[in-house]
C-alpha atoms as a PDB file:
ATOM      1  CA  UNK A   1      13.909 134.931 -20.604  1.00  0.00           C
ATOM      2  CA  UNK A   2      11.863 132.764 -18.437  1.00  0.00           C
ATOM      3  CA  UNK A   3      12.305 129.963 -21.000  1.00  0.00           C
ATOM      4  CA  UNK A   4      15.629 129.795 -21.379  1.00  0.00           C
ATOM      5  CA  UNK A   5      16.461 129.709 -17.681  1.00  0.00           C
ATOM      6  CA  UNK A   6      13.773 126.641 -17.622  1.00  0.00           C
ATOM      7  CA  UNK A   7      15.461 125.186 -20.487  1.00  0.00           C
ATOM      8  CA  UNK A   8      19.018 125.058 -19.076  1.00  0.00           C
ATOM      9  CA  UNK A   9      17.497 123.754 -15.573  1.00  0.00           C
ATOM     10  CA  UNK A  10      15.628 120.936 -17.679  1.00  0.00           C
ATOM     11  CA  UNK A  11      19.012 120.430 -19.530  1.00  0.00           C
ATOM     12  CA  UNK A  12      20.832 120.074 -16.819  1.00  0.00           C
ATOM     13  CA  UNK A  13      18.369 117.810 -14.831  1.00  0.00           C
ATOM     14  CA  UNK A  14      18.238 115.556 -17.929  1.00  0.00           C
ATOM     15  CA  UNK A  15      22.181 115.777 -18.182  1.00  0.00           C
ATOM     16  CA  UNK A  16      22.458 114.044 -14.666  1.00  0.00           C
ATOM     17  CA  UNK A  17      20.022 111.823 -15.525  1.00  0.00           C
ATOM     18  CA  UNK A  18      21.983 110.683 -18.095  1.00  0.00           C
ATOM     19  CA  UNK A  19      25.196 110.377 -16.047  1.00  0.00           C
ATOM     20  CA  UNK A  20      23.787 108.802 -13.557  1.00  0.00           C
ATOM     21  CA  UNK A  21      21.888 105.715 -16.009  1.00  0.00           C
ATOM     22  CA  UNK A  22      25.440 105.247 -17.806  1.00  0.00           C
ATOM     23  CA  UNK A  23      26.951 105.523 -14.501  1.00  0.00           C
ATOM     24  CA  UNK A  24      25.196 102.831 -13.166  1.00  0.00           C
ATOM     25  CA  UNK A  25      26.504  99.293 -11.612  1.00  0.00           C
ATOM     26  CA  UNK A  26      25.593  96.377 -13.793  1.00  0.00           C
ATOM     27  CA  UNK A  27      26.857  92.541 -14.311  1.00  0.00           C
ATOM     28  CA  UNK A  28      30.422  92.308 -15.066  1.00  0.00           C
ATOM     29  CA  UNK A  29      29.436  89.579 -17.543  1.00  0.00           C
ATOM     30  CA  UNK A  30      29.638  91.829 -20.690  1.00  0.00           C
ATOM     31  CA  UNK A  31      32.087  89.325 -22.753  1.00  0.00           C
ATOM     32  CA  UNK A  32      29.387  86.246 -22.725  1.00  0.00           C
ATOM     33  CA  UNK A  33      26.086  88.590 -22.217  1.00  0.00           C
ATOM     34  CA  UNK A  34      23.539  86.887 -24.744  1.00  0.00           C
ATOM     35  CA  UNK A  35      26.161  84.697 -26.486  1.00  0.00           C
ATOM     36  CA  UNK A  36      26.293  87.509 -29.404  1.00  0.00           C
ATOM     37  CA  UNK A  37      29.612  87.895 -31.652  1.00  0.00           C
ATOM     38  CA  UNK A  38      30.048  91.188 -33.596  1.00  0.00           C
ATOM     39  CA  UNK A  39      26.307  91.595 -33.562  1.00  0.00           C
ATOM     40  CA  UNK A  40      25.359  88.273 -35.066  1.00  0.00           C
ATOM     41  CA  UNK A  41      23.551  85.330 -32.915  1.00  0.00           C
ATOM     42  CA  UNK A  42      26.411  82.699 -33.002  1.00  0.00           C
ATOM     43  CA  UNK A  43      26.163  81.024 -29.139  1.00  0.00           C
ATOM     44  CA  UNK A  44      29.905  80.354 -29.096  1.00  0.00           C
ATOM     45  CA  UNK A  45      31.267  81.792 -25.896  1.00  0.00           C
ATOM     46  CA  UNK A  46      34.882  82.583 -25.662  1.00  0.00           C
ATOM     47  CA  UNK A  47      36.542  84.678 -23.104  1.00  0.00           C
ATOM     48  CA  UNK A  48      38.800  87.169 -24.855  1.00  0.00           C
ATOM     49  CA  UNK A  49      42.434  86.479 -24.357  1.00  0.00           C
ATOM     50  CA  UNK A  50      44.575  89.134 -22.819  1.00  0.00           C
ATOM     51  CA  UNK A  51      48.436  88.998 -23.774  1.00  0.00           C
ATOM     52  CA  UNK A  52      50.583  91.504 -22.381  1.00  0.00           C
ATOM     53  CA  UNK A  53      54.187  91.476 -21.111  1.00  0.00           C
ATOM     54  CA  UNK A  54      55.321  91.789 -17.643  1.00  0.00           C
ATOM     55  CA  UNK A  55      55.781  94.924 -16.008  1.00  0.00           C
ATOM     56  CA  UNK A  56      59.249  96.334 -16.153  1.00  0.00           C
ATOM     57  CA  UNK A  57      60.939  97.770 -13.033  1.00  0.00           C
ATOM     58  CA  UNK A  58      63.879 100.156 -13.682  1.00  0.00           C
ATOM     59  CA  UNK A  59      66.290 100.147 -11.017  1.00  0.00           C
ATOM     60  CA  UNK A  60      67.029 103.449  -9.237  1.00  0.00           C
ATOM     61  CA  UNK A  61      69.692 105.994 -10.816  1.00  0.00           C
ATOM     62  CA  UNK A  62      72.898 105.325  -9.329  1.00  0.00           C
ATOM     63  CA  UNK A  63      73.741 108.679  -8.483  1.00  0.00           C
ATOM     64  CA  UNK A  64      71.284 111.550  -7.671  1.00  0.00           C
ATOM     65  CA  UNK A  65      73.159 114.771  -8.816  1.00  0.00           C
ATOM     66  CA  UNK A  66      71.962 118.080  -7.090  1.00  0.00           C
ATOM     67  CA  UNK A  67      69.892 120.327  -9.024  1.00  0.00           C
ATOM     68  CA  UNK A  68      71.898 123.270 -10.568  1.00  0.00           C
ATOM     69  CA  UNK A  69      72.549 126.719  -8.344  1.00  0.00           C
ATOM     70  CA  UNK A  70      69.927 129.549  -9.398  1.00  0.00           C
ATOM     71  CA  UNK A  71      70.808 131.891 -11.062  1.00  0.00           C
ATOM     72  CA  UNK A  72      70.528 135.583 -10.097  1.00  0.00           C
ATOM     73  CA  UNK A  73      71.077 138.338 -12.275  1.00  0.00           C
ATOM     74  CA  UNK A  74      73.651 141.085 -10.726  1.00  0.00           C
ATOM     75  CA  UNK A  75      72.014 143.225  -9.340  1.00  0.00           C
ATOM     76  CA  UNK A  76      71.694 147.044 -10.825  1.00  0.00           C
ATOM     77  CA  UNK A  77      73.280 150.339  -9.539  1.00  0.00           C
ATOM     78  CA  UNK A  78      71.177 153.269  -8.927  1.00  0.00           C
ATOM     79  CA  UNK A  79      69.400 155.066 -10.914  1.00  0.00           C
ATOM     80  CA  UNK A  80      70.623 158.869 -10.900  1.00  0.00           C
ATOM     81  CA  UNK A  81      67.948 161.213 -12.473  1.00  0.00           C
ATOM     82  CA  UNK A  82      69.208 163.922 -14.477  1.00  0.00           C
ATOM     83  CA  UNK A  83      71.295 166.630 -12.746  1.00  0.00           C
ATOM     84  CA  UNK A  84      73.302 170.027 -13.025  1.00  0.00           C
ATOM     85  CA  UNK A  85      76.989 169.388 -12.140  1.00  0.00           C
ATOM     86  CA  UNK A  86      79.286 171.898 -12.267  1.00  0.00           C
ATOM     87  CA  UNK A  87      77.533 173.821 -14.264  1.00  0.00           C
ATOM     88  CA  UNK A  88      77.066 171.362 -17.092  1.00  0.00           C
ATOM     89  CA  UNK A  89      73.597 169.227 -17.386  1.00  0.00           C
ATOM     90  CA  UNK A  90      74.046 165.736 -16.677  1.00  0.00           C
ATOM     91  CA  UNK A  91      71.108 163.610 -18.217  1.00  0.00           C
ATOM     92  CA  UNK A  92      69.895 160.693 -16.034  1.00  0.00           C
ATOM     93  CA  UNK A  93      72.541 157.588 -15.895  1.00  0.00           C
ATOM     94  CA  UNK A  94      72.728 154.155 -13.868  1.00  0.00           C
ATOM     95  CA  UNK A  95      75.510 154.185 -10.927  1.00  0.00           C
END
């Protein structure tokens, strides 16, 4: 038992550990870092080109409707167990 519990506390030390090395500041240089393409030692530096097109603003709805009323179901009589009414037996029934 005493193994396990020092297990998961080493796992989890080690886990942070390992957040915190990948979360770690470093240059912002990666796209020319050694001069590398695809894994092969060319020296040709090129910063990668980044198309995109502009950002599109839609205009505002012309009319804001109001949200639709709730609905509420009717509400339900009352309940009336079962009774005796002149003399005849009268099982239970809504009002």
């Amino acid at each position: 038992m005493f193994t396990i519990k020092r297990f998961g506390a080493m796992a989890a030390v080690l886990g942070l550990v390992a957040i915190g090395v990948t979360a770690m500041p470093g240059k912002a240089d990666a796209w020319w870092r050694g001069g590398y393409c695809c894994g092969i030692g060319i020296g040709v530096v090129v910063p990668p080109i980044v198309v995109a097109p502009g950002p599109v603003y839609a205009p505002p709805p012309v009319y804001y409707a109001p949200p639709p009323a709730a609905y509420y179901a009717p509400p339900q009589g009352t309940w009336i167990p079962g009774h005796y009414e002149g003399g005849y037996w009268v099982p239970g029934h809504w009002a």
